[in-house]
Protein backbone atom coordinates (compact mmCIF):
# COMPACT_ATOMS: atom_id res chain seq x y z
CA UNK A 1 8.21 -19.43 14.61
CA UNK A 2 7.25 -21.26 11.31
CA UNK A 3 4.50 -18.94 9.16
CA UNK A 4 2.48 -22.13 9.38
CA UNK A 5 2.09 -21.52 13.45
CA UNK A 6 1.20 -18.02 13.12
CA UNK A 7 -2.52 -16.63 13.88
CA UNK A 8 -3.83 -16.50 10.01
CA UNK A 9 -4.88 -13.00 9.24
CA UNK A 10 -8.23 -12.76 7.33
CA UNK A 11 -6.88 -11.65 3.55
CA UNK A 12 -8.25 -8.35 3.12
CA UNK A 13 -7.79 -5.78 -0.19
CA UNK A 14 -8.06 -2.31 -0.52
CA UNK A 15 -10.35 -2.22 -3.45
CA UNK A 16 -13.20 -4.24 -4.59
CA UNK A 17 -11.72 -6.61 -7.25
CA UNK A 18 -13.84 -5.34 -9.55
CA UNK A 19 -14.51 -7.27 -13.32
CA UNK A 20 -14.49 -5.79 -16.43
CA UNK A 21 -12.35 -6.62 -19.80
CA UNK A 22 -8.59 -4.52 -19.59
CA UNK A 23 -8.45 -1.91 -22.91
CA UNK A 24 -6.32 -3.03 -25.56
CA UNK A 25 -3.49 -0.88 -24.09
CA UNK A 26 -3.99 -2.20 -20.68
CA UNK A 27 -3.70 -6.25 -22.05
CA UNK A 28 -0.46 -4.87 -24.00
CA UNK A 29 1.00 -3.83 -21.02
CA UNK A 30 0.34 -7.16 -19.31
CA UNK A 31 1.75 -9.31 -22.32
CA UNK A 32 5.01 -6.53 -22.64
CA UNK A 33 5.92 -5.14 -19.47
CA UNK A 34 4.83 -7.61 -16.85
CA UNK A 35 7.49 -9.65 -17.19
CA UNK A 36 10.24 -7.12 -16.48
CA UNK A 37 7.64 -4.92 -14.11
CA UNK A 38 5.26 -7.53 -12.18
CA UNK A 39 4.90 -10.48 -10.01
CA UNK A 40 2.60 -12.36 -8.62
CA UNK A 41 2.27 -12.77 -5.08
CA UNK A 42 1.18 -16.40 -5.15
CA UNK A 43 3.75 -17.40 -7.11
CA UNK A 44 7.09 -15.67 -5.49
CA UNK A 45 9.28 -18.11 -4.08
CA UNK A 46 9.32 -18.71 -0.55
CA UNK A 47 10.73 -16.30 1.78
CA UNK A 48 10.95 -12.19 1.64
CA UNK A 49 11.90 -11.06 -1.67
CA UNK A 50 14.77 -9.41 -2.32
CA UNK A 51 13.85 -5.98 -3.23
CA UNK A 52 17.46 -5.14 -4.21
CA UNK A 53 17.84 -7.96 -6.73
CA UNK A 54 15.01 -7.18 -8.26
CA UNK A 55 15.64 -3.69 -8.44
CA UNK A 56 19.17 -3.77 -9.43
CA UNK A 57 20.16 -1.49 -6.50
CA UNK A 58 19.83 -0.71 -2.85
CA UNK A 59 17.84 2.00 -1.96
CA UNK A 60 14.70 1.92 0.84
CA UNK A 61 11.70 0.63 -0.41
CA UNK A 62 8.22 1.97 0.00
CA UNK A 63 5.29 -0.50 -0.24
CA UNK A 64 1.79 1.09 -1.70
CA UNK A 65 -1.22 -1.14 -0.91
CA UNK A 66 -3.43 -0.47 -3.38
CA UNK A 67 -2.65 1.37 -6.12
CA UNK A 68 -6.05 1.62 -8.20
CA UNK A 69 -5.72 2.96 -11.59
CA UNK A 70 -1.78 4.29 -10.92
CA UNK A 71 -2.60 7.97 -11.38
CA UNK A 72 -0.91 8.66 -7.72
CA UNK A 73 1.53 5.76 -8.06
CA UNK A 74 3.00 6.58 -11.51
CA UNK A 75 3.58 10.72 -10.01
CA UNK A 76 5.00 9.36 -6.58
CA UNK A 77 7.16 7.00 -8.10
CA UNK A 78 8.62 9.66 -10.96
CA UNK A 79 9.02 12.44 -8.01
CA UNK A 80 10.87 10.27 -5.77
CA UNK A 81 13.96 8.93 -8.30
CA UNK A 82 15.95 7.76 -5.23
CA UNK A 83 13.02 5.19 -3.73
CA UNK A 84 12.58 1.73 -4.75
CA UNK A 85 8.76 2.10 -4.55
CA UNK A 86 6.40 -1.18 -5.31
CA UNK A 87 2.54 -0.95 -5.40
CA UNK A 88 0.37 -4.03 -4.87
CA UNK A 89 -2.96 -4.48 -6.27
CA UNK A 90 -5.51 -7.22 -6.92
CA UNK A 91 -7.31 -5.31 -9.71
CA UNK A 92 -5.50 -6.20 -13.16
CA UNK A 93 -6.85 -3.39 -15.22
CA UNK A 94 -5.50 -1.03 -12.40
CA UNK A 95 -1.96 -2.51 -13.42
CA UNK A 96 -2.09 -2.47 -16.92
CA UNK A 97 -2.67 1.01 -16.60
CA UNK A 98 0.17 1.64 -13.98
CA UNK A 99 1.97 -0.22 -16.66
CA UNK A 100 1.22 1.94 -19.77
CA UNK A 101 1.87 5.18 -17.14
CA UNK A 102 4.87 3.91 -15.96
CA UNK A 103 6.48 3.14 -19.83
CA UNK A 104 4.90 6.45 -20.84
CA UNK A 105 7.16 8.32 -17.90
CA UNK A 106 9.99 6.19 -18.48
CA UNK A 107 10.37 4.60 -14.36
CA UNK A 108 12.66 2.25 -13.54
CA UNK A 109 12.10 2.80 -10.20
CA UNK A 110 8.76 0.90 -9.88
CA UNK A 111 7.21 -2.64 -9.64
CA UNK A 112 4.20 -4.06 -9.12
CA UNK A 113 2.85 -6.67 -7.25
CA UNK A 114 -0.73 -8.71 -7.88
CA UNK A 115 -2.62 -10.16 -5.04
CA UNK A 116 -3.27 -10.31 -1.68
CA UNK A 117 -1.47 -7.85 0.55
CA UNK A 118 -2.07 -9.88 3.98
CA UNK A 119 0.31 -13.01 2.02
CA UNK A 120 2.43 -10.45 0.50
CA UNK A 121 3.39 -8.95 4.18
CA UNK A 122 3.17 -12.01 6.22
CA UNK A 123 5.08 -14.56 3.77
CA UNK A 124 6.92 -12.26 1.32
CA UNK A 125 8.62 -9.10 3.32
CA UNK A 126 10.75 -9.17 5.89
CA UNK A 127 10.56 -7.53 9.39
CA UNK A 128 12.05 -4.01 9.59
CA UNK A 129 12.31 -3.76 6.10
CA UNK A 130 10.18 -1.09 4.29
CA UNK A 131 11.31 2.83 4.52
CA UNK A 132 7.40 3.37 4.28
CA UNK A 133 3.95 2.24 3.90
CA UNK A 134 0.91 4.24 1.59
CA UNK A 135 -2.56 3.36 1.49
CA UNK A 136 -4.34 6.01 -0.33
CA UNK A 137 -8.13 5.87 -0.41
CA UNK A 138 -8.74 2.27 0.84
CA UNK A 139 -12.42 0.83 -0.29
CA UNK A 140 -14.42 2.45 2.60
CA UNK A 141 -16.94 0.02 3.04
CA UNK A 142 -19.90 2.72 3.75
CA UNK A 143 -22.60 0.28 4.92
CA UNK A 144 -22.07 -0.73 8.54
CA UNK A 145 -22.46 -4.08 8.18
CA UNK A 146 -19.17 -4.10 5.77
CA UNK A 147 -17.00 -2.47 8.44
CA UNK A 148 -15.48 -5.87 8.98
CA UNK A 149 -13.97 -5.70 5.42
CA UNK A 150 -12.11 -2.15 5.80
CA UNK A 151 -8.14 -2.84 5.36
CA UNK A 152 -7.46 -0.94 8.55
CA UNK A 153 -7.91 -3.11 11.27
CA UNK A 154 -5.61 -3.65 14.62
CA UNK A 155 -4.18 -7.12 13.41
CA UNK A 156 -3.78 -5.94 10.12
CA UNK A 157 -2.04 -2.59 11.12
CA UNK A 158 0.01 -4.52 13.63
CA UNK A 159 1.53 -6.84 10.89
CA UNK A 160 2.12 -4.02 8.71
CA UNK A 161 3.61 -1.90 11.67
CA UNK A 162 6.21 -5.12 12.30
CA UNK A 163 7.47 -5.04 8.46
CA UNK A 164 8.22 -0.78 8.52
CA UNK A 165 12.20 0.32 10.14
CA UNK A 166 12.55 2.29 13.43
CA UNK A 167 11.94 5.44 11.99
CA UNK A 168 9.72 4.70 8.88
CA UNK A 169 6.26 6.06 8.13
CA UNK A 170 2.81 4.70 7.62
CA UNK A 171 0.75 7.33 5.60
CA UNK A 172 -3.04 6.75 5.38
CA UNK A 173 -5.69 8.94 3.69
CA UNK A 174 -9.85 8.71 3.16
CA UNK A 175 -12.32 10.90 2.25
CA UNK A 176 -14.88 8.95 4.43
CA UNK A 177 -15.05 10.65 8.15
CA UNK A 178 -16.25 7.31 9.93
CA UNK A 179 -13.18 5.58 8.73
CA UNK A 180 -10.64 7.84 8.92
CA UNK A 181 -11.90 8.02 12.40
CA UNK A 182 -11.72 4.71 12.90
CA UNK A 183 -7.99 4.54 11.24
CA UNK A 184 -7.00 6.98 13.49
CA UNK A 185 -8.16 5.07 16.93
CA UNK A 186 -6.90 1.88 15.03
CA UNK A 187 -3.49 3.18 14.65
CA UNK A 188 -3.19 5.19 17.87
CA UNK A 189 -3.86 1.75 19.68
CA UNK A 190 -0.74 0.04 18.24
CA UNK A 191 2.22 0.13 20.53
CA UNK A 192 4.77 0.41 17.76
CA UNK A 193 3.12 3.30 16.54
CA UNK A 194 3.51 7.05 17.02
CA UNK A 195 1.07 9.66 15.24
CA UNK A 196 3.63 12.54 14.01
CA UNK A 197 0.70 15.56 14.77
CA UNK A 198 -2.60 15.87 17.64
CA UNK A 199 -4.62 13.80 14.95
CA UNK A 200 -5.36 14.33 11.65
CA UNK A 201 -1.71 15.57 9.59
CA UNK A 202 -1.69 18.55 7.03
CA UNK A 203 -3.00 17.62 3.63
CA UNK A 204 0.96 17.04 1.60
CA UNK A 205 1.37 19.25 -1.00
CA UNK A 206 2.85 16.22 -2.75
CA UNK A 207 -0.15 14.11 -3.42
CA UNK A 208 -1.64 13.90 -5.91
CA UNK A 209 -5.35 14.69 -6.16
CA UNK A 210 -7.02 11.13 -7.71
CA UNK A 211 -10.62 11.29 -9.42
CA UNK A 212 -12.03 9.72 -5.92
CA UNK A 213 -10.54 12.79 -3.91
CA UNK A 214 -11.95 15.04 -6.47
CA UNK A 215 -15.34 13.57 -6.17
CA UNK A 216 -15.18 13.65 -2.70
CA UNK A 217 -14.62 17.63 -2.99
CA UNK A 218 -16.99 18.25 -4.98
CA UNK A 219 -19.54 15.67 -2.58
CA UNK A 220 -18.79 18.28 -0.13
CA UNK A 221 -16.50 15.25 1.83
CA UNK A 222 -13.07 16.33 3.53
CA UNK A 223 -10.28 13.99 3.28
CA UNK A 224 -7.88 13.50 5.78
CA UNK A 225 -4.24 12.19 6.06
CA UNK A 226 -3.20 10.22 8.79
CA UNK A 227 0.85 10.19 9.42
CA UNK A 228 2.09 7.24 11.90
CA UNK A 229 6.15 6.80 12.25
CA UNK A 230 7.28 3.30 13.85
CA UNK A 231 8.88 3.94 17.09
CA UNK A 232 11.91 2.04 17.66
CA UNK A 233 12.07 -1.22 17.93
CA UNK A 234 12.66 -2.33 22.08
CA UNK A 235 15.17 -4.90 23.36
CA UNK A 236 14.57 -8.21 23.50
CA UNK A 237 11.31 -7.51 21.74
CA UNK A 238 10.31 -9.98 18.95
CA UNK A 239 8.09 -9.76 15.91
């Protein structure tokens, strides 16, 4: 099926794109190291890129969706040598700063990705592919009325579920009950889904705790972790 005959998902971020003008560091980084680093998601070429060209090796590749300010990313990235991990985010002074973190710990192991996740996973990745999906601390939305404009949503999830292996996991985490609730009945519904505990999984040792998460603790708010692995894929089944 062409992408132009395929239901349009509505293009949803994980952050507000906020404004505000990038530090003198951060515009560096985007006049140095985006050329080697970045790419823009409305300008890749047609078809799913090719994550081991780019890289300069095969190795599996885990896809954050929205990376902030890189204080997780950079740590993830630099503890897991092995992955060929890539971080998309719409907010530019976010990636200048993943930029200056990622020179400052040396990575070659990361790249980053500007724009619109929804275009990125429909247009640019290819089914099966990614060892692993991340999306730490999505925008919650609070106000009722802006629940429409949470990431986690059952067509979202599903496309997202379609582009992880047999095997591979989709990690989710909020400090906001309502929506971790709702990301847990979200991704319980999808077929191609399994949830790895009863409900909500251990808080990993491994990440990081980000300014929001420490706010959040000290807001008296409890954040969860949400571990999904995709089941294997079924015969005959198409994506």
């Amino acid at each position: 099926m062409k992408s132009d005959q395929q239901p349009r998902l509505r293009s949803v971020v994980s952050y507000v794109q906020r404004g505000g003008r990038m530090t003198v560091g951060q515009q560096r980084a985007w006049e140095e190291l985006w050329p080697e680093l970045g790419r823009e998601v409305s300008e890749l070429a047609p078809g799913p890129i090719d994550f081991a060209e780019w890289f300069g090796r095969s190795a599996p590749v885990l896809l954050e969706i929205g990376s902030g300010m890189g204080e997780t990313t950079a740590q993830l990235a630099a503890a897991e040598p092995e992955v060929n991990y890539v971080a998309v985010e719409v907010y530019e002074a976010g990636l200048g700063q993943l930029m200056l973190r990622t020179e400052r710990l040396a990575l070659d192991n990361l790249r980053l990705l500007h724009g619109d996740a929804v275009l990125l996973l429909t247009e640019h990745v290819a089914p099966d592919s990614l060892s692993g999906v991340r999306i730490f601390f999505p925008d919650p939305w609070p106000k009722k009325r802006h629940h429409k404009r949470r990431l986690i949503q059952p067509e979202f999830i599903r496309l997202l579920s379609s582009r992880i292996a047999p095997g591979g996991i989709l990690h989710l985490a909020t400090d906001w009950e309502h929506y971790a609730e709702q990301m847990l009945a979200v991704c319980a519904a999808e077929s191609t889904l399994r949830n790895r505990f009863p409900d909500w999984a251990p808080r990993p040792g491994w990440r990081p705790i980000t300014k929001f998460e420490q706010r959040a603790n000290e807001e008296g708010r409890v954040s969860r972790d949400l571990i999904f692995e995709r089941l294997p894929v079924k015969s005959g089944s198409r994506h």
